[in-house]
Protein backbone atom coordinates (compact mmCIF):
# COMPACT_ATOMS: atom_id res chain seq x y z
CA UNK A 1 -7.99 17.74 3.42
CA UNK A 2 -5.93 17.58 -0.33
CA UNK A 3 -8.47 18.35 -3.26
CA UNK A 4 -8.00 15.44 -5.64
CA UNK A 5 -5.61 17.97 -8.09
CA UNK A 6 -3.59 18.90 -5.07
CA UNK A 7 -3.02 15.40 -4.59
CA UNK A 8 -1.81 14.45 -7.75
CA UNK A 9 0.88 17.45 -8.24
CA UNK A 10 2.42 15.86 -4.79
CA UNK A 11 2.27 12.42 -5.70
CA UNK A 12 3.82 14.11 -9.44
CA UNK A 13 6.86 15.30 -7.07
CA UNK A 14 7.29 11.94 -5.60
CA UNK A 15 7.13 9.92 -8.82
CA UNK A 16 9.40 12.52 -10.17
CA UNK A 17 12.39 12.20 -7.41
CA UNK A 18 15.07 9.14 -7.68
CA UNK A 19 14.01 6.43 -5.84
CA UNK A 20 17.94 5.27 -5.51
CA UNK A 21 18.39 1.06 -5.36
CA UNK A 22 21.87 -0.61 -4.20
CA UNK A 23 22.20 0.14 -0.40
CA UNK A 24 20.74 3.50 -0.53
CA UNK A 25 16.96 4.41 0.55
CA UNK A 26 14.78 6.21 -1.26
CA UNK A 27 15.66 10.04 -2.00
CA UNK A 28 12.98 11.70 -0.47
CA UNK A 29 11.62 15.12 -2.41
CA UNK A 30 12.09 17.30 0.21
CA UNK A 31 13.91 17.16 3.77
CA UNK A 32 10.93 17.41 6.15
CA UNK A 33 8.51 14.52 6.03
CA UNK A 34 4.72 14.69 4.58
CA UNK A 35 2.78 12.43 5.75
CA UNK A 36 -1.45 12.43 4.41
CA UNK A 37 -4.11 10.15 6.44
CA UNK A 38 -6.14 7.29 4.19
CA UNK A 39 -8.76 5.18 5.21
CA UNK A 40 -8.05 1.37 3.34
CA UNK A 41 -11.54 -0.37 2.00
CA UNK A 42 -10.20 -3.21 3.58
CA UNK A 43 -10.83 -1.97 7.19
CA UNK A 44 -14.75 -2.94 5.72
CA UNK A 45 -13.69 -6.06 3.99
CA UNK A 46 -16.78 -7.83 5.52
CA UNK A 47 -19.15 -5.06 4.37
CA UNK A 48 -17.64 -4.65 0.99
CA UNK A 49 -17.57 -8.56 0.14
CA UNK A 50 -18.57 -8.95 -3.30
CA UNK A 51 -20.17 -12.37 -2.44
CA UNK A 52 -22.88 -10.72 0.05
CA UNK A 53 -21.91 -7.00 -0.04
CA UNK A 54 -23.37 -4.91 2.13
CA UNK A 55 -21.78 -1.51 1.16
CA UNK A 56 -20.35 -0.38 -1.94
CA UNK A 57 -17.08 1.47 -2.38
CA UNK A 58 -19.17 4.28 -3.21
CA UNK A 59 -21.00 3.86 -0.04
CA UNK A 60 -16.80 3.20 1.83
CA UNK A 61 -15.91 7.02 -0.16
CA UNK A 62 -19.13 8.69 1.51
CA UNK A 63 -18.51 7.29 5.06
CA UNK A 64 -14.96 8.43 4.70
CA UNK A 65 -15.89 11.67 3.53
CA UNK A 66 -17.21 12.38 6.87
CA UNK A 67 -14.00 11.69 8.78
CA UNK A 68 -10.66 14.24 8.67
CA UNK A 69 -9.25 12.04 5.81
CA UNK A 70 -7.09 12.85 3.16
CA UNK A 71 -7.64 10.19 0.79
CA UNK A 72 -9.09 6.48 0.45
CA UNK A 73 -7.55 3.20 -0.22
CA UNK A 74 -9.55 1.49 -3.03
CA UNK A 75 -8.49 -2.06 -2.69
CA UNK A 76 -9.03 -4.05 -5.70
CA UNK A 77 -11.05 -6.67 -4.33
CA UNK A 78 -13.83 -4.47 -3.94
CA UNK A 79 -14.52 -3.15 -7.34
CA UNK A 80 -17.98 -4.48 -9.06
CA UNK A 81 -16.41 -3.72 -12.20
CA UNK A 82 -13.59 -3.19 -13.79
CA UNK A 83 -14.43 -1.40 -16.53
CA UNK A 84 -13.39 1.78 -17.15
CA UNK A 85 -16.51 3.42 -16.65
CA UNK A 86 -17.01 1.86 -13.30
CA UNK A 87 -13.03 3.47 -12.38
CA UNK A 88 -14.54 6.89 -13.65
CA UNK A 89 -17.47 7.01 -11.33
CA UNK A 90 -15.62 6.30 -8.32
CA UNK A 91 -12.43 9.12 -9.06
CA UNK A 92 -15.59 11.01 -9.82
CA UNK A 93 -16.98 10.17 -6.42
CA UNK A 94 -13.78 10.90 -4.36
CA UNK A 95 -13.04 14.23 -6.14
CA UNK A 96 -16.24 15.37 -5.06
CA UNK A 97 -15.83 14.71 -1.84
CA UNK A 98 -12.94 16.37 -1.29
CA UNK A 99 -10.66 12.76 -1.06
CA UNK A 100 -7.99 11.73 -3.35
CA UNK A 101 -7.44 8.09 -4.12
CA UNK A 102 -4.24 7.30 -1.89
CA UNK A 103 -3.52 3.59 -3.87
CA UNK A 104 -5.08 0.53 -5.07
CA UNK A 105 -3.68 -2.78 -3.70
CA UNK A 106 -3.45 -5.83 -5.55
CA UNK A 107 -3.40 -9.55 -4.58
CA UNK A 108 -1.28 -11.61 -6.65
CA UNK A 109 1.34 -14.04 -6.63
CA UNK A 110 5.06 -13.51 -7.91
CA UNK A 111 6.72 -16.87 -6.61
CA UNK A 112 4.41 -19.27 -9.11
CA UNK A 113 6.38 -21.68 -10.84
CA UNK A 114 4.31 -22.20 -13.42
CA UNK A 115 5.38 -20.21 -16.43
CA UNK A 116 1.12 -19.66 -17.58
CA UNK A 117 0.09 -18.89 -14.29
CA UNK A 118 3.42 -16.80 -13.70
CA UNK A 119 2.37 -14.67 -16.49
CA UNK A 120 -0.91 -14.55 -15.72
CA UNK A 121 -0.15 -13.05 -12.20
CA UNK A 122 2.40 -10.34 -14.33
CA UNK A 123 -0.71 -9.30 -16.41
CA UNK A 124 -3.28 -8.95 -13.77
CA UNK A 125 -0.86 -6.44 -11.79
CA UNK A 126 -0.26 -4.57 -15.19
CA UNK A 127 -4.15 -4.50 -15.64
CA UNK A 128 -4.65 -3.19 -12.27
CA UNK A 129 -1.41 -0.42 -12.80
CA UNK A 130 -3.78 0.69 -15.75
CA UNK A 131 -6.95 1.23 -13.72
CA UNK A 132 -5.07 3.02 -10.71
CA UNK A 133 -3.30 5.31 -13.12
CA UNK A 134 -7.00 6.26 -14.65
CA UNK A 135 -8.69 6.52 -11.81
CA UNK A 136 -5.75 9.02 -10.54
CA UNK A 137 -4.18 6.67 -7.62
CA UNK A 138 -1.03 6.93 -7.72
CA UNK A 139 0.09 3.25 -5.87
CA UNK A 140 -0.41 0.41 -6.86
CA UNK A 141 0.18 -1.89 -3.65
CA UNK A 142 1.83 -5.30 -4.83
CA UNK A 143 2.69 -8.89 -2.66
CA UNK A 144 5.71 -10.89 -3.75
CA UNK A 145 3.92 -14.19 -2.55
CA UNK A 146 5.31 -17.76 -0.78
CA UNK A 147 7.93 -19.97 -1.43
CA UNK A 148 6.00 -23.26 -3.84
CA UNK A 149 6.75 -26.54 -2.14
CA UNK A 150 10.45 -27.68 -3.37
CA UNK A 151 11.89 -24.69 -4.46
CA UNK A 152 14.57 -22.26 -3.20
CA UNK A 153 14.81 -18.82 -2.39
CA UNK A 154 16.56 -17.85 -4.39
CA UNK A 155 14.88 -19.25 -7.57
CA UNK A 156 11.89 -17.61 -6.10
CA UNK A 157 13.86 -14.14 -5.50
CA UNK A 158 14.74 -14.27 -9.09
CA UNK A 159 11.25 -14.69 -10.35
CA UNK A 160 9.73 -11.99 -8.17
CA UNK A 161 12.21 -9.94 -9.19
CA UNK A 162 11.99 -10.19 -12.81
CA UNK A 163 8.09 -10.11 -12.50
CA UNK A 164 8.60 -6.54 -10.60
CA UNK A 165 11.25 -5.40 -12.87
CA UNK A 166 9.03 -6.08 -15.82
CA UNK A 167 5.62 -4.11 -14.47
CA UNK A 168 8.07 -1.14 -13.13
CA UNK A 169 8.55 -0.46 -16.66
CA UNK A 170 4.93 0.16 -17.38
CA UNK A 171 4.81 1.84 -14.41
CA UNK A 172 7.00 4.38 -15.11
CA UNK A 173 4.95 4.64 -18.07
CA UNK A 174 2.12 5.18 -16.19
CA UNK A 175 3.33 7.60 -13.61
CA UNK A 176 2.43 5.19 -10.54
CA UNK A 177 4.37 3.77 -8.00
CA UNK A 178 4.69 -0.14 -7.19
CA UNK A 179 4.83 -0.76 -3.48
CA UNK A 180 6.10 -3.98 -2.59
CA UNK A 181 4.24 -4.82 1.03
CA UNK A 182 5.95 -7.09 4.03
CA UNK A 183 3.48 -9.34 3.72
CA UNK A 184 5.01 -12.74 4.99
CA UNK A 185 5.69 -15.50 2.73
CA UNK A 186 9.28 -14.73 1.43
CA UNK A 187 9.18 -11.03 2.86
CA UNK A 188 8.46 -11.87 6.24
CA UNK A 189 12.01 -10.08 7.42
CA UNK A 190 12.75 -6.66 6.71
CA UNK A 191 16.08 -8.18 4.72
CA UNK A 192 14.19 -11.07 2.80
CA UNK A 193 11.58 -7.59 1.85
CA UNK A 194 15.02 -5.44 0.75
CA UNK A 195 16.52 -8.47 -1.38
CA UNK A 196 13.74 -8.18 -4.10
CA UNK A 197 13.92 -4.43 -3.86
CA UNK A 198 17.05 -3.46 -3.78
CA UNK A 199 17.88 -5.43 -6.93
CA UNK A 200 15.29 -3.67 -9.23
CA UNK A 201 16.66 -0.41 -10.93
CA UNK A 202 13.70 1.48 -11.10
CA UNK A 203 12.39 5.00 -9.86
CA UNK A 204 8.48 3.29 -9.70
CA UNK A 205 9.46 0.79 -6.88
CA UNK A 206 9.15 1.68 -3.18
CA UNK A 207 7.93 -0.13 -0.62
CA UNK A 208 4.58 -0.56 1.60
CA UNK A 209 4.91 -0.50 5.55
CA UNK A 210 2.39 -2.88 6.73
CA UNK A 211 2.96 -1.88 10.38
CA UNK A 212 1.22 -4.99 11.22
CA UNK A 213 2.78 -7.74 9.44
CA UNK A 214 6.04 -8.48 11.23
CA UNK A 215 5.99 -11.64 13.35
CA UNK A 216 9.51 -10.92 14.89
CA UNK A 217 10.65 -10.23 17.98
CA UNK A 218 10.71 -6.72 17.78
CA UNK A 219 8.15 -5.43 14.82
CA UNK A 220 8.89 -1.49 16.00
CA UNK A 221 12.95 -2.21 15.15
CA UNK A 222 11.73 -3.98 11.84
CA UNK A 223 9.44 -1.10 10.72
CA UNK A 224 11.73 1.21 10.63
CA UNK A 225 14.27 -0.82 8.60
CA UNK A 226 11.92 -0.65 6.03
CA UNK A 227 10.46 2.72 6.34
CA UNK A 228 13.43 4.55 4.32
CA UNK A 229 12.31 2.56 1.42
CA UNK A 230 8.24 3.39 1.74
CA UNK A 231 6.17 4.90 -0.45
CA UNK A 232 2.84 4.52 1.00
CA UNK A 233 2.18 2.88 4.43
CA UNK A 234 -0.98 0.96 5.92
CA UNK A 235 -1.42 1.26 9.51
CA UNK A 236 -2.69 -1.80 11.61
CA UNK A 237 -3.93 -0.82 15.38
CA UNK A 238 -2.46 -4.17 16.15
CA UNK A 239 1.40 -5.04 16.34
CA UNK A 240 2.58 -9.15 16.63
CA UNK A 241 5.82 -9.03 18.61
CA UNK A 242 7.14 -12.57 18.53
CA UNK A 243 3.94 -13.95 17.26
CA UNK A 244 1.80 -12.87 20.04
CA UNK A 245 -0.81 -9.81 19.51
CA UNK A 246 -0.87 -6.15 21.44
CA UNK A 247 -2.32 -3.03 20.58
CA UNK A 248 0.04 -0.94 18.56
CA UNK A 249 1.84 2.00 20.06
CA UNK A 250 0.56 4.77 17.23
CA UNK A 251 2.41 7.50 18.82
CA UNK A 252 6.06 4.86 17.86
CA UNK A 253 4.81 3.85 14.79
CA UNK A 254 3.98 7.67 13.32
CA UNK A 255 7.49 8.98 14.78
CA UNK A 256 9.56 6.26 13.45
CA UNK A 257 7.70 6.97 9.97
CA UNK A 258 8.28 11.03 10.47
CA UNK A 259 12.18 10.03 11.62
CA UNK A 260 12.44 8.23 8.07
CA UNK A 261 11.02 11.53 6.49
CA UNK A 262 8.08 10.14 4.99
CA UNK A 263 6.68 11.28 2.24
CA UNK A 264 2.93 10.13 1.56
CA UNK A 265 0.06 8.65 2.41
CA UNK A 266 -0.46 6.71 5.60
CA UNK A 267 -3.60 4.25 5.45
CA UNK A 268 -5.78 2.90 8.35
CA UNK A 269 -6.21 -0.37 7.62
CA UNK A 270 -8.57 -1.66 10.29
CA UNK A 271 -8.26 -5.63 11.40
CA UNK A 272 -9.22 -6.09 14.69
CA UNK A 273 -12.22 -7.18 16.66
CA UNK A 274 -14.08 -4.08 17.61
CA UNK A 275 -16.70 -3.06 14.74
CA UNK A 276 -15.21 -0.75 11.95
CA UNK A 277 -18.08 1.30 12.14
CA UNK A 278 -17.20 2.15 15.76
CA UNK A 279 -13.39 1.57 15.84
CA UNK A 280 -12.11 3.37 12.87
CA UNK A 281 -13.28 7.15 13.70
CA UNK A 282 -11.30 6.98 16.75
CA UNK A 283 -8.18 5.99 15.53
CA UNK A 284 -9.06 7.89 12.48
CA UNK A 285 -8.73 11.15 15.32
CA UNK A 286 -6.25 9.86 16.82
CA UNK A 287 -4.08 9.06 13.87
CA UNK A 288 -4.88 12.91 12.73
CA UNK A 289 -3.67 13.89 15.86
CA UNK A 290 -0.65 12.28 15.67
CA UNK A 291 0.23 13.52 12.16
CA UNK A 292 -0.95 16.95 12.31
């Protein structure tokens, strides 16, 4: 497993090669792919509910220490705090066990209309860019959101965009990555994902593979339109072809990453029926497996 300082001179290389916009994918740093396991907090969401929590994500970086993990996936809806002190304990936390912090993903809401809220949604992403980049994450995962009720596309492209474009320049600032997830709503095709990130001209963009989100008719095809573009990936055990649910093909989903010469960290992210506790070190294995 990477030592947190390890971690951070790779993700350094990655933040320092051209990620190249227009029609061309991402320049990756080096030609054979590297691909690091993660375990995402949200594979616990029930546990880690700040209403009724029942673990910590001090508690999440100890369980995870004890699985053949690279790193851990702090989402931001788990944090009791957000102080800086609070950020501090938990890098603290993961460097001693041995884990670096892979990303921290974000919930928020590009396509608003309203030009408060809009900005409001702008500063909360910046806030959280801050808190990743001091805690030593190095992605900061980001949603572009769903088209409001009587507008068009394109007015909602443009916002997105310009929202993006604006918190990539902090970014690069920063020294973290944005990764702009296919998360439905107006990225719910691999094109509507690569129209808002093609258009921003910025090394801190990249995208993250959600290898469960695609409701199309063929999710495999669609993943690997997007995976020349990724920066960080989470990993469902469930794939949605046409709408309708099967277990994923890991095996598919790792080589078409590898073919796209990935370069970072791939994150369980845990959704289905079976208890966490239970499910997740077995695909944890197997996932190791399949990466080496």
């Amino acid at each position: 497993m990477l030592s947190r300082r390890q971690f951070l001179a790779s993700a350094a290389a990655l933040a320092a090669a051209p990620l190249a916009r227009g029609i061309d994918p991402i320049k990756r740093p080096a030609a054979k792919p590297d691909l690091k396991l993660a375990l995402a907090a949200y594979s616990f969401r029930q546990a880690l509910d700040l209403k009724k929590p029942t673990m910590t994500l001090f508690d999440f970086i100890d369980y995870a220490a004890d699985l053949p993990l690279d790193g851990v996936e702090l989402t931001s809806y788990y944090w009791a705090e957000t102080t800086d002190a609070y950020g501090d304990k938990l890098a603290a936390r993961a460097e001693k066990k041995n884990l670096a912090i892979s990303g921290v993903p974000v919930g928020n809401n590009f396509c608003v209309k309203d030009d408060t809220a809009y900005k409001a949604e702008i500063q909360k992403v910046k806030d959280w860019m801050r808190r990743a980049s001091k805690c030593g994450a190095k992605t900061v995962r980001i949603f572009a959101g769903n088209l409001p009720k009587g507008d068009t596309l394109a007015d909602a492209q443009k916002r997105v965009t310009d929202a993006i474009s604006e918190c990539c320049e902090l970014a690069e600032k920063l020294g973290v990555l944005l990764a702009l997830e296919n998360h439905g709503g107006i990225t719910d095709t691999p094109e509507h994902l690569l129209e808002l990130v093609k258009p921003v001209k910025s090394k801190a963009l990249g995208v993250n593979i959600d290898t469960g989100n695609f409701r199309t008719a063929d999710p495999y095809a669609d993943i690997a339109k997007i995976a020349p573009y990724g920066v960080v990936s989470q990993v469902k055990t469930e794939v949605y072809p046409g709408g309708k649910v099967e277990e994923a093909d890991l095996a598919r989903v790792v080589k078409i990453l590898k073919d796209a010469n990935f370069h970072g960290f791939v994150a369980l992210e845990y959704e289905a029926k079976e208890d966490a506790k239970v499910a997740v070190p077995k695909y944890v294995k197997e996932l190791r497996k399949l990466i080496g």
